[in-house]
N, C-alpha and C. Protein backbone atom coordinates (compact mmCIF):
# COMPACT_ATOMS: atom_id res chain seq x y z
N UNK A 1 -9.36 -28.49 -15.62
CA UNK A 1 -8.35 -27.77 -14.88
C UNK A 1 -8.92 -27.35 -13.53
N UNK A 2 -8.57 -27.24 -12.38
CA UNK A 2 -8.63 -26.74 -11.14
C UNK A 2 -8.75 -25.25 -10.97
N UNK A 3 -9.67 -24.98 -10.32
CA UNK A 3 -9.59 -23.50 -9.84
C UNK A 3 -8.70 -22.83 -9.40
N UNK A 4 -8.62 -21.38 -9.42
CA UNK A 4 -7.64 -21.14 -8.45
C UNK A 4 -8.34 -21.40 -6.85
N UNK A 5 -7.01 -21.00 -5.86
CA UNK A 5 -7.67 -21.20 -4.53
C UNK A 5 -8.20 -19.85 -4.09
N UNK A 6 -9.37 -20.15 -3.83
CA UNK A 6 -10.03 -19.44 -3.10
C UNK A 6 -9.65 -17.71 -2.52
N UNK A 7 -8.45 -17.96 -2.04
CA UNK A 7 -7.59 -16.69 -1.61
C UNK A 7 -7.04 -15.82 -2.14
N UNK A 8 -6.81 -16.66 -3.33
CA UNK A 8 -5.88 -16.05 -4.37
C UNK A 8 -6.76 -15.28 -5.60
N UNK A 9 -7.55 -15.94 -5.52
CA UNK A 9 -8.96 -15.43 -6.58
C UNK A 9 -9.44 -14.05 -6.22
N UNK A 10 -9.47 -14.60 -4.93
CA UNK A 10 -9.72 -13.25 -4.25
C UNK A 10 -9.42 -12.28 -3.74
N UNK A 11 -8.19 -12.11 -3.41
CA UNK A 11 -7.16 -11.24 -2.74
C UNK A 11 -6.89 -10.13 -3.83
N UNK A 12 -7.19 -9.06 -2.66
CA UNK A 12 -6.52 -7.31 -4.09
C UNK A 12 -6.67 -6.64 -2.79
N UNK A 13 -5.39 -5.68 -3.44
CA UNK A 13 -5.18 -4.56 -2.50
C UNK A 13 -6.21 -3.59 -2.47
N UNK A 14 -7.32 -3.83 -1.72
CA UNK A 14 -7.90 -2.70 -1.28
C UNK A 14 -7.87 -1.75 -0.45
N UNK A 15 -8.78 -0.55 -0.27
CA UNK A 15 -8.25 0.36 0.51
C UNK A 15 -9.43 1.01 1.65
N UNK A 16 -10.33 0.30 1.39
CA UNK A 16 -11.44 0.46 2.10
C UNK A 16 -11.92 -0.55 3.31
N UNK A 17 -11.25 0.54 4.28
CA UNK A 17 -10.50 -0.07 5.60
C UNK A 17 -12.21 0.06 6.37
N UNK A 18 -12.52 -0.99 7.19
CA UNK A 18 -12.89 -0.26 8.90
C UNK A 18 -11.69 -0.52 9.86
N UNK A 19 -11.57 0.28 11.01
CA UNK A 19 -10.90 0.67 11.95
C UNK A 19 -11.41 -0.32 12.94
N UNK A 20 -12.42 -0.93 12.84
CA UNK A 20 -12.30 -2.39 14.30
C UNK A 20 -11.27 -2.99 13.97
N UNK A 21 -11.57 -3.58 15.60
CA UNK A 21 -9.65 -4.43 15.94
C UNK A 21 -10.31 -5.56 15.62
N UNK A 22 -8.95 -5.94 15.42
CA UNK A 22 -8.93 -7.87 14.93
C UNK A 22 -8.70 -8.56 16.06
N UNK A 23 -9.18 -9.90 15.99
CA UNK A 23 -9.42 -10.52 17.21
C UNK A 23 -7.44 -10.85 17.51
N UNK A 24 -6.96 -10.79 18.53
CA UNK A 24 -5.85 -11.24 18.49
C UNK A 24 -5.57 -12.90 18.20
N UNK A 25 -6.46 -13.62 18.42
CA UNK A 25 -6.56 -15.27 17.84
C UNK A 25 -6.41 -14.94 16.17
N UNK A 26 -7.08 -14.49 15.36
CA UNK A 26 -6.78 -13.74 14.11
C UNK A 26 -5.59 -13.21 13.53
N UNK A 27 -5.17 -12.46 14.16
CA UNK A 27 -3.74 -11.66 14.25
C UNK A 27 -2.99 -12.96 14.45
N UNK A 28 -2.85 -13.76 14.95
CA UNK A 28 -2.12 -14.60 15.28
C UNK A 28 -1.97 -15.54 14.26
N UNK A 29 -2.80 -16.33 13.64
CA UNK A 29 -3.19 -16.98 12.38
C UNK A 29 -2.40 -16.46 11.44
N UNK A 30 -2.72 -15.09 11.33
CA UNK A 30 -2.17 -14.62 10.19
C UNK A 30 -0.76 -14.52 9.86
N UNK A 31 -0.55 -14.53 11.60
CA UNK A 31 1.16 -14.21 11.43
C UNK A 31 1.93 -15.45 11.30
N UNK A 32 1.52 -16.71 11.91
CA UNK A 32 1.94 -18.15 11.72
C UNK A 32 2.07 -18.40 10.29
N UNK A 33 1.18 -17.88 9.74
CA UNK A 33 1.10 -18.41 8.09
C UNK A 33 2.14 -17.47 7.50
N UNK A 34 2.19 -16.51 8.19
CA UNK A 34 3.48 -15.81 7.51
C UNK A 34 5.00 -16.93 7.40
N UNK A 35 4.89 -17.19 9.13
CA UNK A 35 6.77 -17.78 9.07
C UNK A 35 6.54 -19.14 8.79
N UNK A 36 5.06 -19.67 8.18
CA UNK A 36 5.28 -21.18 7.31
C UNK A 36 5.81 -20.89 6.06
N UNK A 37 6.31 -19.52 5.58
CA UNK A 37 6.90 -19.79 4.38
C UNK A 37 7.62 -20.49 3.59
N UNK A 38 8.10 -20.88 2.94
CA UNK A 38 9.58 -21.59 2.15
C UNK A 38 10.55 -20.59 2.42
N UNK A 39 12.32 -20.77 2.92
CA UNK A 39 13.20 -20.10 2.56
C UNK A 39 13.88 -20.99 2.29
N UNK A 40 15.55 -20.22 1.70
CA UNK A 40 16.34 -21.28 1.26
C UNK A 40 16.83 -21.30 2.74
N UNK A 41 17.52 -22.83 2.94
CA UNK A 41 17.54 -23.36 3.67
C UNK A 41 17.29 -23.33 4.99
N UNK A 42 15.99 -23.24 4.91
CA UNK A 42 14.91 -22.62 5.98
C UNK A 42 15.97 -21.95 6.85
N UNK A 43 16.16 -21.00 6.08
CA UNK A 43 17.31 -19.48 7.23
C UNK A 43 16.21 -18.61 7.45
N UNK A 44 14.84 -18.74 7.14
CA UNK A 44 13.46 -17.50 7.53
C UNK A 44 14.01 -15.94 8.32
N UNK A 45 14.27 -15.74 6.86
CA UNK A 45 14.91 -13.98 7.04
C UNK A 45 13.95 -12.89 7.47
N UNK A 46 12.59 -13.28 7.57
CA UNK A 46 12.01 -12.42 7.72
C UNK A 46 11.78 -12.13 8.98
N UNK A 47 11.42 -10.53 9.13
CA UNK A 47 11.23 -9.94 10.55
C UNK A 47 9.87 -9.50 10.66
N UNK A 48 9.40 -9.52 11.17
CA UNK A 48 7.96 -8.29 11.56
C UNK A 48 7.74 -7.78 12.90
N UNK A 49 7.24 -6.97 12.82
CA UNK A 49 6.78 -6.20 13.65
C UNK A 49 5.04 -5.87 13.34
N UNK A 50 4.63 -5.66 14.65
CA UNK A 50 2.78 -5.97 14.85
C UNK A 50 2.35 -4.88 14.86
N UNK A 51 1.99 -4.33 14.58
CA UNK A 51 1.70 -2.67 15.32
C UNK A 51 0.20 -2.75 15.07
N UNK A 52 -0.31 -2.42 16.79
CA UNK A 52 -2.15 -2.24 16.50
C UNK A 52 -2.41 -1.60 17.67
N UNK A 53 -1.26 -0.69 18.43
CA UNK A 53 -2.25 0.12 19.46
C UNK A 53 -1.81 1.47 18.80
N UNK A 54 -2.89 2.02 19.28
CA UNK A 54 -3.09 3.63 18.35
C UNK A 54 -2.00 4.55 18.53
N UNK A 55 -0.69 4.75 19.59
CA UNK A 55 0.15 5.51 19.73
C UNK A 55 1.14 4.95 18.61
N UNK A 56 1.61 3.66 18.54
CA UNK A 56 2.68 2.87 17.73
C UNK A 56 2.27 3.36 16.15
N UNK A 57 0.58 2.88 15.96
CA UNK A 57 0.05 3.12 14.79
C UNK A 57 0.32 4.76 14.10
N UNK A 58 -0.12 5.73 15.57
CA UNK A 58 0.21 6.86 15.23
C UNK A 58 1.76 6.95 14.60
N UNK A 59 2.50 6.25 14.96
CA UNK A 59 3.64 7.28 15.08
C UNK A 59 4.15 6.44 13.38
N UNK A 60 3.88 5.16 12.75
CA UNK A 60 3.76 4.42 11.91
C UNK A 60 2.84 5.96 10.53
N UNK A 61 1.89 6.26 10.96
CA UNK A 61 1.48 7.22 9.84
C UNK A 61 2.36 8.25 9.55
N UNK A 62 3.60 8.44 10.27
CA UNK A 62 3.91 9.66 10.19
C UNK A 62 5.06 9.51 9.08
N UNK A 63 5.17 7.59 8.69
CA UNK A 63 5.84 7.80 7.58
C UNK A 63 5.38 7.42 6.41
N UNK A 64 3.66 7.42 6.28
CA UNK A 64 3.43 7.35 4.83
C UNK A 64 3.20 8.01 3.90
N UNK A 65 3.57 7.89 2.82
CA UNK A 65 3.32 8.78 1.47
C UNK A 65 2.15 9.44 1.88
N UNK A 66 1.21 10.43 0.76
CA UNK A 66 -0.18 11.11 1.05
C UNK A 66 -0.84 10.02 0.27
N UNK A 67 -0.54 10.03 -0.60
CA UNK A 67 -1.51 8.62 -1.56
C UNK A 67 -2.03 7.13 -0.55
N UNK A 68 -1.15 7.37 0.52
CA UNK A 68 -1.49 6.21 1.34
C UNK A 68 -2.55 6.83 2.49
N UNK A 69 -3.18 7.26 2.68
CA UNK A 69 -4.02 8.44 3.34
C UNK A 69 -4.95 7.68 4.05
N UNK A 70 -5.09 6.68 3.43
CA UNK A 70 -6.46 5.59 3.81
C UNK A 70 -6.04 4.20 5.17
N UNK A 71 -4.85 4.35 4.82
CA UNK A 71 -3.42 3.43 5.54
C UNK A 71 -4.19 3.81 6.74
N UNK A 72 -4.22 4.89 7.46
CA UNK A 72 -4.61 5.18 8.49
C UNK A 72 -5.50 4.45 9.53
N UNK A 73 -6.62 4.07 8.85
CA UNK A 73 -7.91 3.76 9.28
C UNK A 73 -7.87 2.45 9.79
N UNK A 74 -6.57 1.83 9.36
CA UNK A 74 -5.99 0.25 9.57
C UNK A 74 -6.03 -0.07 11.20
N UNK A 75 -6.36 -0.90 11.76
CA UNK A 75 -6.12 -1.08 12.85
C UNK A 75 -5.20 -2.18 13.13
N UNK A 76 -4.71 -2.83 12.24
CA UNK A 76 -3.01 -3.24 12.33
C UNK A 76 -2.56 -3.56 11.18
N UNK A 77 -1.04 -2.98 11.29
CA UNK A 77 -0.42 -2.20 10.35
C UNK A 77 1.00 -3.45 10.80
N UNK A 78 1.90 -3.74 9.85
CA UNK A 78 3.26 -4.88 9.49
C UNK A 78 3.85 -4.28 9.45
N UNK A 79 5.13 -4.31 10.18
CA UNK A 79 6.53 -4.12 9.63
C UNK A 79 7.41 -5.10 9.39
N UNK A 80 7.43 -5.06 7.51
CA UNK A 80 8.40 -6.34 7.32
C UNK A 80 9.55 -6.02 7.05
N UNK A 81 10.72 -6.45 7.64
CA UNK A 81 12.19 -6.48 7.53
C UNK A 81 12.91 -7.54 7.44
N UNK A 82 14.26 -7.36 7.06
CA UNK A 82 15.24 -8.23 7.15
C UNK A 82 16.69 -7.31 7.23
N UNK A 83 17.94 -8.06 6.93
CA UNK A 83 18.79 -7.96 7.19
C UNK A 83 19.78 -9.18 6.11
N UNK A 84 20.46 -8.66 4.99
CA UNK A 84 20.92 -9.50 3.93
C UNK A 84 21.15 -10.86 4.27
N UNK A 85 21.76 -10.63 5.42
CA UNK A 85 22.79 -11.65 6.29
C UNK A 85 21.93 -12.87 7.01
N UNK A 86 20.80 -12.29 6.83
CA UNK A 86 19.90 -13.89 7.46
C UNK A 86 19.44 -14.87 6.34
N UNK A 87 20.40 -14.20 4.98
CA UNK A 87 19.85 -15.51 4.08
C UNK A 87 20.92 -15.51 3.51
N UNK A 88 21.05 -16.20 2.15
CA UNK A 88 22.45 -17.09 1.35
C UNK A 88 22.53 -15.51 0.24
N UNK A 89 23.24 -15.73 0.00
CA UNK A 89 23.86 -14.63 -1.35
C UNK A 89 24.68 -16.15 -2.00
N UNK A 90 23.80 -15.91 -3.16
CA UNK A 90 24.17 -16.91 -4.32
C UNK A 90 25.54 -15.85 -5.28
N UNK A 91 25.70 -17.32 -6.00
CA UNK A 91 27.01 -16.90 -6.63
C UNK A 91 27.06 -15.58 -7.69
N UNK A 92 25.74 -15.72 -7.78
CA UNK A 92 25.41 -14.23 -9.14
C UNK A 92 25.41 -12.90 -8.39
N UNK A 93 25.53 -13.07 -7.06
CA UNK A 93 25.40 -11.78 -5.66
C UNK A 93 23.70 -11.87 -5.52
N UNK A 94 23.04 -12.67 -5.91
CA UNK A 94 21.31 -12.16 -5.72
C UNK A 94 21.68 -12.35 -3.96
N UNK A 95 20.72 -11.89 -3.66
CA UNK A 95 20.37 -11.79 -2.21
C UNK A 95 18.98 -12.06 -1.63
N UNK A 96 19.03 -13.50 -1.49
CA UNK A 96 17.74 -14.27 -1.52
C UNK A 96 16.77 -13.78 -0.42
N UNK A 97 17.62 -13.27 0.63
CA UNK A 97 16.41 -12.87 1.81
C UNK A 97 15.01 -11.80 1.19
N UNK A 98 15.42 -11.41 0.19
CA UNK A 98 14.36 -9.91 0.17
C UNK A 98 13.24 -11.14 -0.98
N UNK A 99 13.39 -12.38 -1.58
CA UNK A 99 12.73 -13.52 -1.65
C UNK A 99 12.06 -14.29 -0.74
N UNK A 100 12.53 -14.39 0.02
CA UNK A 100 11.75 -15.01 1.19
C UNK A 100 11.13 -14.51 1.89
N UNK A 101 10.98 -13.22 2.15
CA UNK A 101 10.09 -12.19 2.92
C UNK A 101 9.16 -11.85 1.67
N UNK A 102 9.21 -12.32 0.55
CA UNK A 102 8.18 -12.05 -0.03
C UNK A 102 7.25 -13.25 -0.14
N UNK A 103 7.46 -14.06 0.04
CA UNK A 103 6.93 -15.52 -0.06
C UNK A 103 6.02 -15.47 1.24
N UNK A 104 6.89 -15.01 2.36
CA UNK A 104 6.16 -14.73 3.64
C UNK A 104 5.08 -13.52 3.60
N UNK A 105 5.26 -12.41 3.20
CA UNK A 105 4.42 -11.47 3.01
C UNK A 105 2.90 -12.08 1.96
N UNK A 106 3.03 -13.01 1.28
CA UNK A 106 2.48 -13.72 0.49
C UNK A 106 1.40 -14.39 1.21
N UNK A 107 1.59 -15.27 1.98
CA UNK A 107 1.27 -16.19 2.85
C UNK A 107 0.19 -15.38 3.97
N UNK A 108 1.32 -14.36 4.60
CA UNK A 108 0.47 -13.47 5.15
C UNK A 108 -0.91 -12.73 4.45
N UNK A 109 -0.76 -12.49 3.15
CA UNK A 109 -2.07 -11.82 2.78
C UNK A 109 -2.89 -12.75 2.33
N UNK A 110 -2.72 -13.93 2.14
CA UNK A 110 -3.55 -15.29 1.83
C UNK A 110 -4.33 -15.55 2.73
N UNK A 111 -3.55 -16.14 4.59
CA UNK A 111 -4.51 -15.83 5.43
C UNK A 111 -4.86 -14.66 5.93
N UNK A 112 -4.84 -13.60 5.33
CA UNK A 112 -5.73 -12.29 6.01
C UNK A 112 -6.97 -12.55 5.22
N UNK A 113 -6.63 -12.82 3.94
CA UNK A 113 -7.87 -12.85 2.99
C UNK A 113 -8.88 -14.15 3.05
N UNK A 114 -8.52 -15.12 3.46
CA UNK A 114 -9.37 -16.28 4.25
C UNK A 114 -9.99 -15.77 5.50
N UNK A 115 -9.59 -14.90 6.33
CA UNK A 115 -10.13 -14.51 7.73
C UNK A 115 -10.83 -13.16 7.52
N UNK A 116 -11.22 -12.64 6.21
CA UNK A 116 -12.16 -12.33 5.98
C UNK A 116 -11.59 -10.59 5.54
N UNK A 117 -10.47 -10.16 5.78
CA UNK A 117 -9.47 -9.01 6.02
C UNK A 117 -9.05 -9.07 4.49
N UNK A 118 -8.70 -7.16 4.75
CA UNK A 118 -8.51 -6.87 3.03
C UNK A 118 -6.88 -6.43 3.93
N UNK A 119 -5.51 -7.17 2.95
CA UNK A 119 -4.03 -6.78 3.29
C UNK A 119 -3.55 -6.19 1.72
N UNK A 120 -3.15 -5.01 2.71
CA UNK A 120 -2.96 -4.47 1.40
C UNK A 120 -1.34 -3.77 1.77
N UNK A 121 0.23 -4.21 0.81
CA UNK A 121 1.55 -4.13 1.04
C UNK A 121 1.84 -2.84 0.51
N UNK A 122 2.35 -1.67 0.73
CA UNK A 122 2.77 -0.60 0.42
C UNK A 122 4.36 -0.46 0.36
N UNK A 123 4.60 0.34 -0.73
CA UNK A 123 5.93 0.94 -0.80
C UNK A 123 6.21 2.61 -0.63
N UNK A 124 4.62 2.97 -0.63
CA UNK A 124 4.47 4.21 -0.63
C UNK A 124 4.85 4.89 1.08
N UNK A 125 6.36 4.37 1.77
CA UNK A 125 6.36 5.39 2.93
C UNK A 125 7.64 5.55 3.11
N UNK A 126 8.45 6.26 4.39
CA UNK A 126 9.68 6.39 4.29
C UNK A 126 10.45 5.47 4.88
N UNK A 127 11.44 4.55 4.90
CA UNK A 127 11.82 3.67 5.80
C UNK A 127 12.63 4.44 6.62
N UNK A 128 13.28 5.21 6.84
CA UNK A 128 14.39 6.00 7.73
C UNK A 128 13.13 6.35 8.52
N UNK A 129 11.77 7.14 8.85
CA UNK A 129 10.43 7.56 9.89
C UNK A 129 10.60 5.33 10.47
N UNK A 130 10.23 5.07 9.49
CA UNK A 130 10.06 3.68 10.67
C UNK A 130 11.12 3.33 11.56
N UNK A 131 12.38 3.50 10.63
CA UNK A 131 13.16 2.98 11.63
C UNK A 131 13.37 3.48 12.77
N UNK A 132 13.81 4.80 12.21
CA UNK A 132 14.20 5.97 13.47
C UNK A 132 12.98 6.13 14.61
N UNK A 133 11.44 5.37 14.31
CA UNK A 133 10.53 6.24 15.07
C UNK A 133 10.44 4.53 16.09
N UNK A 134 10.71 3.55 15.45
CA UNK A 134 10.92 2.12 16.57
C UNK A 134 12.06 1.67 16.58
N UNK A 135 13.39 2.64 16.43
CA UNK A 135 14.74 1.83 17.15
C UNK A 135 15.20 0.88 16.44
N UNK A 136 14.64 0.78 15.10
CA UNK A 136 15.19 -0.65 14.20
C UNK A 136 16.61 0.14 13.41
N UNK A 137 17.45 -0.96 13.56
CA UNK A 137 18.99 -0.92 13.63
C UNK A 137 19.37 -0.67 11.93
N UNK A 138 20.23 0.49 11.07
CA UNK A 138 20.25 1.00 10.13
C UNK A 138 20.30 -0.32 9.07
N UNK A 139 21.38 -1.64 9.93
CA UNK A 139 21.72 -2.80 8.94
C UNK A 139 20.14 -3.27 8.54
N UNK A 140 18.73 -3.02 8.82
CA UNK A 140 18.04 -3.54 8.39
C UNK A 140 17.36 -3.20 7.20
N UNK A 141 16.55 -3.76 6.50
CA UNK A 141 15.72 -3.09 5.28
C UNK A 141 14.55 -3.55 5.65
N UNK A 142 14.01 -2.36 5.55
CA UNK A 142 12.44 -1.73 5.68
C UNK A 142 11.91 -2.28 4.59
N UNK A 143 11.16 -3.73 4.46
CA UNK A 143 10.91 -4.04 2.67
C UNK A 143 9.62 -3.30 2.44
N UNK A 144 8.04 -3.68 3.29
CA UNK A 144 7.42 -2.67 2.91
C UNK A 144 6.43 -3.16 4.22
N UNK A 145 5.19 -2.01 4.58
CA UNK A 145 4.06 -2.15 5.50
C UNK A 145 2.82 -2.98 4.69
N UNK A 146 2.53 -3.16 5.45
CA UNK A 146 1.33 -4.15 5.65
C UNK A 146 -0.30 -3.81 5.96
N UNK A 147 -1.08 -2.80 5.23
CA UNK A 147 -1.88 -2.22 6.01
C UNK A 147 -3.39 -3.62 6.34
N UNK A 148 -3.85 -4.09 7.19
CA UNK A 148 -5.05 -4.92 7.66
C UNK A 148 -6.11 -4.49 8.48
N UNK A 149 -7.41 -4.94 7.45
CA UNK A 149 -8.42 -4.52 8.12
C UNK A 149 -9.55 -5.55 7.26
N UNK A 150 -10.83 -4.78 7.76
CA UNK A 150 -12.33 -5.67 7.41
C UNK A 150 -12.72 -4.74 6.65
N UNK A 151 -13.36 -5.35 5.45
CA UNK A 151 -13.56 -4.62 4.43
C UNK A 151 -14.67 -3.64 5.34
N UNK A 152 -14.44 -2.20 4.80
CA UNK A 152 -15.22 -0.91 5.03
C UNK A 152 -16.02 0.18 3.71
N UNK A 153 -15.90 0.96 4.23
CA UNK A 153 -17.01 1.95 3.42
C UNK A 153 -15.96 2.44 2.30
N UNK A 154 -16.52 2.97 1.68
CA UNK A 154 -15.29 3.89 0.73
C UNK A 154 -15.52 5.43 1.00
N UNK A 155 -16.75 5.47 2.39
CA UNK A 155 -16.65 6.99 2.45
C UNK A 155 -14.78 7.42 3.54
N UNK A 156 -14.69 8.53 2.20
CA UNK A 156 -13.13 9.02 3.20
C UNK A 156 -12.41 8.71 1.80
N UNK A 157 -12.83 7.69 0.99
CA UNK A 157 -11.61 7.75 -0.33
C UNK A 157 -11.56 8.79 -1.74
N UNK A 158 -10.43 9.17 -1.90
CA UNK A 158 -10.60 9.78 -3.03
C UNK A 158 -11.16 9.16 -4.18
N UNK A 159 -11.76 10.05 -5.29
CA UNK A 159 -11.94 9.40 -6.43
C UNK A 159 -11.41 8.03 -6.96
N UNK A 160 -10.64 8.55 -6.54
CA UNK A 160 -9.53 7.77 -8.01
C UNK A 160 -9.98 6.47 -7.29
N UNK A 161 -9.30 6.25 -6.25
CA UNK A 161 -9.28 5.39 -5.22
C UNK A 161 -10.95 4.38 -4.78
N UNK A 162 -11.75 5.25 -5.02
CA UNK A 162 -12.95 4.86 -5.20
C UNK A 162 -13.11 4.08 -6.70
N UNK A 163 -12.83 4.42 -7.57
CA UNK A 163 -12.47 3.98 -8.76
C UNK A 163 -12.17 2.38 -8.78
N UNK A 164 -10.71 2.37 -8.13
CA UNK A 164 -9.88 1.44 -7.77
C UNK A 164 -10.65 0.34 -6.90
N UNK A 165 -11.48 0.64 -6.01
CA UNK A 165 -12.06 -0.16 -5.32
C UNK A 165 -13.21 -0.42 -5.78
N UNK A 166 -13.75 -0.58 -7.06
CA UNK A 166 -15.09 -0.84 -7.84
C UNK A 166 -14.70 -1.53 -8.95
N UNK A 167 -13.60 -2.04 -9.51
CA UNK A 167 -12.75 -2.07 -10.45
C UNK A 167 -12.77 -3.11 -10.61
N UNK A 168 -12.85 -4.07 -12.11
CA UNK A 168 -12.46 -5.35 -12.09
C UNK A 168 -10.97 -5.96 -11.55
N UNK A 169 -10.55 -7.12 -11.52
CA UNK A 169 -9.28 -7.20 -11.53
C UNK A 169 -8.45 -6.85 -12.56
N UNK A 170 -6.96 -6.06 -12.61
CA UNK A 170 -6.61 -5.40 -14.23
C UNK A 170 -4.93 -6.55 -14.10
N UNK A 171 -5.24 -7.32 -14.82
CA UNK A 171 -3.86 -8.05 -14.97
C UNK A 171 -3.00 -8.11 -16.01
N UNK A 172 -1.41 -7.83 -16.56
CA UNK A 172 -1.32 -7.99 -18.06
C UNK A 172 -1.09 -9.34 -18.68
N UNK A 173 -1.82 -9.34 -19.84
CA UNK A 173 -2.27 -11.19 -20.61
C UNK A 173 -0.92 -11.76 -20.18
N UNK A 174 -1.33 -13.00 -20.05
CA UNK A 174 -0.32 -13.85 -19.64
C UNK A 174 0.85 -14.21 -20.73
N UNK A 175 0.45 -14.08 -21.78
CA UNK A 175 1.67 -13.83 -23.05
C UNK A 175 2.52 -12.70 -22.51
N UNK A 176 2.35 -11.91 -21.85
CA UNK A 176 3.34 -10.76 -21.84
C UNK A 176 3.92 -10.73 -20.44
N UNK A 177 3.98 -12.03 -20.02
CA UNK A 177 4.74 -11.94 -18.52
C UNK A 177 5.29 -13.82 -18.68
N UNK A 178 4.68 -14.47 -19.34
CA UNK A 178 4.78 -15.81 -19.32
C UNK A 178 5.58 -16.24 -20.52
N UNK A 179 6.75 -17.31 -20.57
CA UNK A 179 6.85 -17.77 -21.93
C UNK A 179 6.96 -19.31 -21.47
N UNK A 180 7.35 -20.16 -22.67
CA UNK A 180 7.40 -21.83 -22.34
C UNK A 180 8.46 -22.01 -23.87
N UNK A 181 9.27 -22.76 -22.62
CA UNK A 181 10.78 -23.77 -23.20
C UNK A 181 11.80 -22.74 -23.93
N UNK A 182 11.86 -21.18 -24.09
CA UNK A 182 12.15 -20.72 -24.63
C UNK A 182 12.42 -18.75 -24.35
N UNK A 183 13.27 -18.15 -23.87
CA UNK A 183 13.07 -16.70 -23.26
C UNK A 183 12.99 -16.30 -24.23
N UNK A 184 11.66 -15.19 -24.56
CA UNK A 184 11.21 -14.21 -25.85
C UNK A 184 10.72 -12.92 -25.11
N UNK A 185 11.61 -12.73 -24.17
CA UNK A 185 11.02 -11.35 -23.21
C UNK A 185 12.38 -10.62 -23.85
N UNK A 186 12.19 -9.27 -23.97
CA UNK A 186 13.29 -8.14 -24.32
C UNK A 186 13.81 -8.01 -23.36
C-alpha cells in the first residue's frame, strides 16, 4: 500500500506560532493552491481575504474567542468566505459552496504544510467583528480564519495547549467513521 502524502501525514493544527513574516512568494503559493481546488462546476465559491499587516491583523484579533489567544502571534491570518449563490443548491437544498471552500481551505493547509508553516482553521471567533471591522457585505458567510505561521516556541501557551502541542495524533478508529457497501452508522 502507498503512504500517505507527505502533507497530510503531517499536517495538525498547531498553535505554536512565531510571528516572522512569510515570504510573500510563499503567501502566494499557498494561496494558488487554495483556488486549484475542485468545485462543482468549477463555480470556485470561495473568497479570501489576506491579512498580514499588523493594523488589519490587529483589528482581526478583536474577534477571536479567548481560547484562540495564541491566534495572535500569527503573522498572516485568512478570511474565508462565500456567498450561497456562487455555487449550485442541489435538489435536497444542500448548498454546495460551504463544500468547496472546504476543499479549498484543504489545499490551502496542504501547501502551508509543505512550505514548512503550521495552518491552523478556527471557528472559535465572531463573524459579525470580521465583517463589520472589513466592510464584508451581511449576504456573506464568514466560514472560518486561517491562522499561519513557522513553527515556534510554546512559551506564551497555556497548559492545556502545551499538552496539545506534544500530543500524538488523536483520531477516532476508522470503524467508527468508515463503513463499506452498506450504512451501519446510527
Amino acid at each position: 500500500m502507498n503512504e500517505l502524502l507527505k502533507e497530510i501525514d503531517e499536517r495538525r493544527a498547531r498553535r505554536a506560532l512565531k510571528s516572522e513574516k512569510i515570504d510573500d512568494a510563499v503567501v502566494q503559493r499557498i494561496m494558488t493552491a487554495a483556488t486549484y481546488a475542485p468545485s462543482c462546476f468549477n463555480s470556485q465559491p470561495w473568497r479570501f481575504m489576506v491579512v498580514s499587516e499588523e493594523e488589519e491583523l490587529a483589528r482581526l484579533h478583536e474577534s477571536l474567542s479567548g481560547g484562540n489567544y495564541w491566534a495572535k502571534k500569527a503573522p498572516l491570518m485568512i478570511v474565508l468566505a462565500t456567498k450561497m449563490e456562487f455555487d449550485a443548491k442541489l435538489s435536497d437544498n444542500r448548498d454546495y459552496a460551504l463544500f468547496g471552500c472546504g476543499l479549498a481551505a484543504a489545499n490551502l493547509m496542504l501547501q502551508a504544510t509543505n512550505e514548512g508553516l503550521y495552518a491552523h482553521p478556527m471557528a472559535g471567533f465572531d463573524p459579525l467583528v470580521v465583517k463589520e471591522a472589513f466592510g464584508i457585505p451581511d449576504d456573506y458567510i464568514v466560514i472560518t480564519l486561517i491562522a499561519i505561521g513557522y513553527p515556534g516556541s510554546l512559551e506564551g501557551l497555556s497548559d492545556k495547549h502545551v499538552d496539545s502541542e506534544k500530543s500524538e495524533r488523536s483520531r477516532k478508529p476508522e470503524s467508527e467513521v468508515i463503513c463499506r457497501q452498506q450504512w451501519n452508522f446510527a
